[in-house]
Structure formats: structure tokens, C-alpha cells
C-alpha atoms as a PDB file:
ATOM      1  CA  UNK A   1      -7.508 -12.683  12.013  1.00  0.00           C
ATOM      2  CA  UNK A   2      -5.641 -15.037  13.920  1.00  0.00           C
ATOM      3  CA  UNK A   3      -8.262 -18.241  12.247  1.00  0.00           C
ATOM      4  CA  UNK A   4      -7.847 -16.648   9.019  1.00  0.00           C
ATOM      5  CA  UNK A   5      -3.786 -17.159   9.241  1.00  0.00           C
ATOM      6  CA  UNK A   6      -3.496 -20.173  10.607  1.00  0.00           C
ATOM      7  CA  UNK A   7      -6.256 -21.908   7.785  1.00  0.00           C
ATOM      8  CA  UNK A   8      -4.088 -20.136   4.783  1.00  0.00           C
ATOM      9  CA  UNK A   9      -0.939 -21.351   6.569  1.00  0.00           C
ATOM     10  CA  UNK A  10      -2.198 -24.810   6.864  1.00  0.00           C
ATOM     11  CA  UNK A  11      -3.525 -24.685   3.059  1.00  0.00           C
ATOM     12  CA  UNK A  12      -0.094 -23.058   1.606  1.00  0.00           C
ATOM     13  CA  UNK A  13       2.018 -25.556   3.392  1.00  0.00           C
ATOM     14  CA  UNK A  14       0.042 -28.627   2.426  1.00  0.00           C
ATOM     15  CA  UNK A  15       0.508 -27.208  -1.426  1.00  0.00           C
ATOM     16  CA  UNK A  16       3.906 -26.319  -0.600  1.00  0.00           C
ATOM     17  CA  UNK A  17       4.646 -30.350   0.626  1.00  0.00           C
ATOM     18  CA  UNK A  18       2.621 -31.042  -2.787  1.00  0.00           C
ATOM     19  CA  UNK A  19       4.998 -29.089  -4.722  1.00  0.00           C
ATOM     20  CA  UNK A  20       7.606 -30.580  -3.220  1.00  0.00           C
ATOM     21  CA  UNK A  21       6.789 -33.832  -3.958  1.00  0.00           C
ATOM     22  CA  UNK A  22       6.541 -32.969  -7.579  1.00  0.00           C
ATOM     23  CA  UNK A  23       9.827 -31.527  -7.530  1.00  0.00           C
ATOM     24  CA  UNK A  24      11.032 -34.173  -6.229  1.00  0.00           C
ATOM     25  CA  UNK A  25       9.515 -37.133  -8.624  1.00  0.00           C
ATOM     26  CA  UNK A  26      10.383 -34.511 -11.317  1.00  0.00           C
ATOM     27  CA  UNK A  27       6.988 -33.598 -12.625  1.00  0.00           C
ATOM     28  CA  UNK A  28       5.166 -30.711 -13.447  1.00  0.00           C
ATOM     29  CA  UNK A  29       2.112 -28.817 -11.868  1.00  0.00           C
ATOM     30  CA  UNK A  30      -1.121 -30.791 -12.734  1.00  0.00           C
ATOM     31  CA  UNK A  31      -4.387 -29.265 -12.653  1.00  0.00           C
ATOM     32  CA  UNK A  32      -5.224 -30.641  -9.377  1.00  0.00           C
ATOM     33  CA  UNK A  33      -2.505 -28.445  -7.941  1.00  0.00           C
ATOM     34  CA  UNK A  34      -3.662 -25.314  -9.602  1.00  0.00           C
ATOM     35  CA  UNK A  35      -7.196 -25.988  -8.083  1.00  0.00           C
ATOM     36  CA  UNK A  36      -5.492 -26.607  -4.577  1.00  0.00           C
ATOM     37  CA  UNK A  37      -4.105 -22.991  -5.299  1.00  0.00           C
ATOM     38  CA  UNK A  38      -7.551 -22.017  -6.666  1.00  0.00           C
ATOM     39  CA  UNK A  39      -8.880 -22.594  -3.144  1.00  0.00           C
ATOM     40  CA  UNK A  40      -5.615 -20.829  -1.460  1.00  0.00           C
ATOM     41  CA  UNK A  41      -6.206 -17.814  -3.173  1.00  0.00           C
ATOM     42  CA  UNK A  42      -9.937 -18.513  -1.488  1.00  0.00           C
ATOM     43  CA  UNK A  43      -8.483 -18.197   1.894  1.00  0.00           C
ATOM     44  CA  UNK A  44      -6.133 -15.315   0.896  1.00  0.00           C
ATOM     45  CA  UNK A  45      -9.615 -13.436  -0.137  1.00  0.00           C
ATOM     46  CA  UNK A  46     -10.926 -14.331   3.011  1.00  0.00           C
ATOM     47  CA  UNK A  47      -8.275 -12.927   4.647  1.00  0.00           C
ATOM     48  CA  UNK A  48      -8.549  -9.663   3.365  1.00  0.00           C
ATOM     49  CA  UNK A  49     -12.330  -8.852   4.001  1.00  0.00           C
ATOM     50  CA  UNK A  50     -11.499  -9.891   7.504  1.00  0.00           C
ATOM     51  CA  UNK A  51      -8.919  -7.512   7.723  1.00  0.00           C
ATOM     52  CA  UNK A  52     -11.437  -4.842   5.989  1.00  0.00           C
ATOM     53  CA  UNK A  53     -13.683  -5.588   8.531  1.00  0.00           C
ATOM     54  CA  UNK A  54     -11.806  -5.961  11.758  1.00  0.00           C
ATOM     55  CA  UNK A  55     -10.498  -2.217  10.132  1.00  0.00           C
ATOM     56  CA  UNK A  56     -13.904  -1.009  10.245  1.00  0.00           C
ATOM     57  CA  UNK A  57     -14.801  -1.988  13.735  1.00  0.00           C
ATOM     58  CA  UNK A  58     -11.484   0.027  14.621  1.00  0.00           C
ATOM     59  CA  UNK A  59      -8.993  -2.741  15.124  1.00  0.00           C
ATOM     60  CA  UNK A  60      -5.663  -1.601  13.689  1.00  0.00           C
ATOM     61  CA  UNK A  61      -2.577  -3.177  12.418  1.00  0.00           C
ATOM     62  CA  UNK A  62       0.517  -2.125  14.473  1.00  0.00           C
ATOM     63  CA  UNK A  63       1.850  -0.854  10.698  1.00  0.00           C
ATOM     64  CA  UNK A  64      -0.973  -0.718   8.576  1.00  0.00           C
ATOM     65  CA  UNK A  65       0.924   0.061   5.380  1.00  0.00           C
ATOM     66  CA  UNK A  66       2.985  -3.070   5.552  1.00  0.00           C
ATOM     67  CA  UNK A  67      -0.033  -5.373   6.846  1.00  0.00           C
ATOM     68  CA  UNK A  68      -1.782  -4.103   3.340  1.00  0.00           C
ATOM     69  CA  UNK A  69       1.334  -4.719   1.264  1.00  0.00           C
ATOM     70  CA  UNK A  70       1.858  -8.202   2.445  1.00  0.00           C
ATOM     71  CA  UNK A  71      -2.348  -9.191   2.319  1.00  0.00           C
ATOM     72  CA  UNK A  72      -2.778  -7.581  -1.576  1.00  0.00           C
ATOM     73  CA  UNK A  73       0.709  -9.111  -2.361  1.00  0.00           C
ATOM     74  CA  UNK A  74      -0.046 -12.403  -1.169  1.00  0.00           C
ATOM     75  CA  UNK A  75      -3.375 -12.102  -3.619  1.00  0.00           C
ATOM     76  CA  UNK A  76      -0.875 -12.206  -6.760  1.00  0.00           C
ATOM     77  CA  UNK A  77       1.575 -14.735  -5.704  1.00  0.00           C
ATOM     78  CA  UNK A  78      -0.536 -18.112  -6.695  1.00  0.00           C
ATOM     79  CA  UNK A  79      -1.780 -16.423  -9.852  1.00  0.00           C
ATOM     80  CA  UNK A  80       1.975 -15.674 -10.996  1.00  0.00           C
ATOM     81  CA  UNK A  81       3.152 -19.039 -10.292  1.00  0.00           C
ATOM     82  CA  UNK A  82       0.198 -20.952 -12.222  1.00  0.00           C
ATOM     83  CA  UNK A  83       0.735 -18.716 -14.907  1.00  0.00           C
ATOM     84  CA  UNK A  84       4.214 -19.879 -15.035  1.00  0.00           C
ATOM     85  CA  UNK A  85       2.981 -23.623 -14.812  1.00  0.00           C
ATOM     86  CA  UNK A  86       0.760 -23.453 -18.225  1.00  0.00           C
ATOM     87  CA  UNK A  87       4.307 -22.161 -19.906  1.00  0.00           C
ATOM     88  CA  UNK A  88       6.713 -24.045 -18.888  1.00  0.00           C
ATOM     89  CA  UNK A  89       5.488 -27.855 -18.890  1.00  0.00           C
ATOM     90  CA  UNK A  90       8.485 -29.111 -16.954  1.00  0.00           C
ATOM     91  CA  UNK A  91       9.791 -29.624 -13.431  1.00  0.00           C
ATOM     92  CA  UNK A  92      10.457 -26.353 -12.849  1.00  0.00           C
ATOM     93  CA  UNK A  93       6.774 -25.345 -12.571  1.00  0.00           C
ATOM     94  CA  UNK A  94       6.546 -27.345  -9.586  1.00  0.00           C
ATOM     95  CA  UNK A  95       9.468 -25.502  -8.450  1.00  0.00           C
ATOM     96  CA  UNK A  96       8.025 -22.180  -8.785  1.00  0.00           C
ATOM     97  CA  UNK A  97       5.026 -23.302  -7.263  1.00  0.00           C
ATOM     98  CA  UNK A  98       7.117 -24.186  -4.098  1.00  0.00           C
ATOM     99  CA  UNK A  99       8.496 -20.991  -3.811  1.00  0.00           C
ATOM    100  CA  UNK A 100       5.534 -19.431  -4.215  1.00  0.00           C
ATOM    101  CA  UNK A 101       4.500 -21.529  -1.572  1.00  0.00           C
ATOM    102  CA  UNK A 102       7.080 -20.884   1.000  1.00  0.00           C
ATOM    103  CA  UNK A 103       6.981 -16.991   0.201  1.00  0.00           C
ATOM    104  CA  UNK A 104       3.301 -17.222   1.091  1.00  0.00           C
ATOM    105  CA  UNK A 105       4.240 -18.752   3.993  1.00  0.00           C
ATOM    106  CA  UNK A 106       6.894 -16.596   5.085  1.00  0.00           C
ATOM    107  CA  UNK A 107       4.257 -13.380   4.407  1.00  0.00           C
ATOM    108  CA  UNK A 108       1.675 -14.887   6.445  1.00  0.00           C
ATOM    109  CA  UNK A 109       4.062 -15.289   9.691  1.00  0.00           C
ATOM    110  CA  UNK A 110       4.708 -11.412   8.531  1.00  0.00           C
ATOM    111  CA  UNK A 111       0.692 -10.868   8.885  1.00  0.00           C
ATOM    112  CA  UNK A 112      -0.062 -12.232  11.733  1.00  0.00           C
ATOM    113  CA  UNK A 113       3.410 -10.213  13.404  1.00  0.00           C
ATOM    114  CA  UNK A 114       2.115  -6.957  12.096  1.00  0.00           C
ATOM    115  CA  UNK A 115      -1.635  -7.313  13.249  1.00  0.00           C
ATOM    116  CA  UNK A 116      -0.839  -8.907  16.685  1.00  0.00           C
ATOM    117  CA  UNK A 117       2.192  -5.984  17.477  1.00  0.00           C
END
């Protein structure tokens, strides 16, 4: 689990510093972005059969209930935001892409705290 964290971590920050950027420079989410999220939601998927799996060889998260919240409700985060992006063809895309990005963040710390308690 601990590879699988650390990977999406890496990928969601590197977005996150993309979406920064963009908010910065005042531009909206490109495509290249949304594929960058495409392969984040990758990880995120990875993430979750390991968890299925380390579950069926017995390992257990410390609360399993919150482990599963924050792993399924990672899954929808990315989707959410790049729906937002194809509306709203401004600055603030790239905005909600960054805090999509940091949330992800913040719920991955969360992951690895539960499954490592």
C-alpha cells in the first residue's frame, strides 16, 4: 500500500503544481491536464485493488470504514473537477483542479494514516 500512496501522491502533486501554474498565468485546464488526471485516476484504481487484495490476504485497515470512504471518494474527485473544466472555460477551472488536487492529497496522507495505525 505504502508504493501505491506515495506514486498517487507524487502524480496529484505534480498536477496540483500544474494547476497552479495555470492559475497563476490565468488560464484554463487544457486537455493535457485532464489526461494527466486521466492517468491519476489510474493510480487511484490501482490503489483500490491493492487495498482489495491486501483485504483478502487478511491485512486490515486500523478503521476500515474510513480507509474505504477516503479510497472510493478519492475515485470521484478528478472526474468532478474535469467536469467542471469543460463548463467553465476560464481560470477558475484550473482553480478547481488545484483543489481537487490538494484534497487528493490531503486524503492520501489520510490513507496511508488509517492503513499503517
Amino acid at each position: 500500500m505504502q508504493l501505491t500512496v506515495t506514486i498517487t501522491a507524487v502524480l496529484v502533486g505534480l498536477l496540483g503544481i500544474w494547476a497552479l501554474w495555470f492559475t497563476i498565468v490565468d488560464r484554463a485546464v487544457i486537455l493535457r491536464q485532464l489526461l494527466a488526471g486521466a492517468v491519476v485516476e489510474l493510480a487511484l484504481l490501482a490503489q483500490v485493488v491493492v487495498g482489495l487484495v491486501s483485504h483478502a490476504q487478511g491485512h486490515q485497515a486500523a478503521d476500515p470504514w474510513t480507509f474505504w470512504g477516503y479510497v472510493v471518494t478519492a475515485l470521484f474527485l478528478l472526474p468532478v473537477a474535469a467536469a467542471w473544466a469543460f463548463a467553465d472555460r476560464t481560470r477558475w477551472s484550473s482553480v478547481v483542479l488545484l483543489v481537487a488536487c490538494v484534497a487528493l492529497l490531503a486524503m492520501q496522507a489520510r490513507v496511508w494514516q488509517v492503513w499503517t495505525a
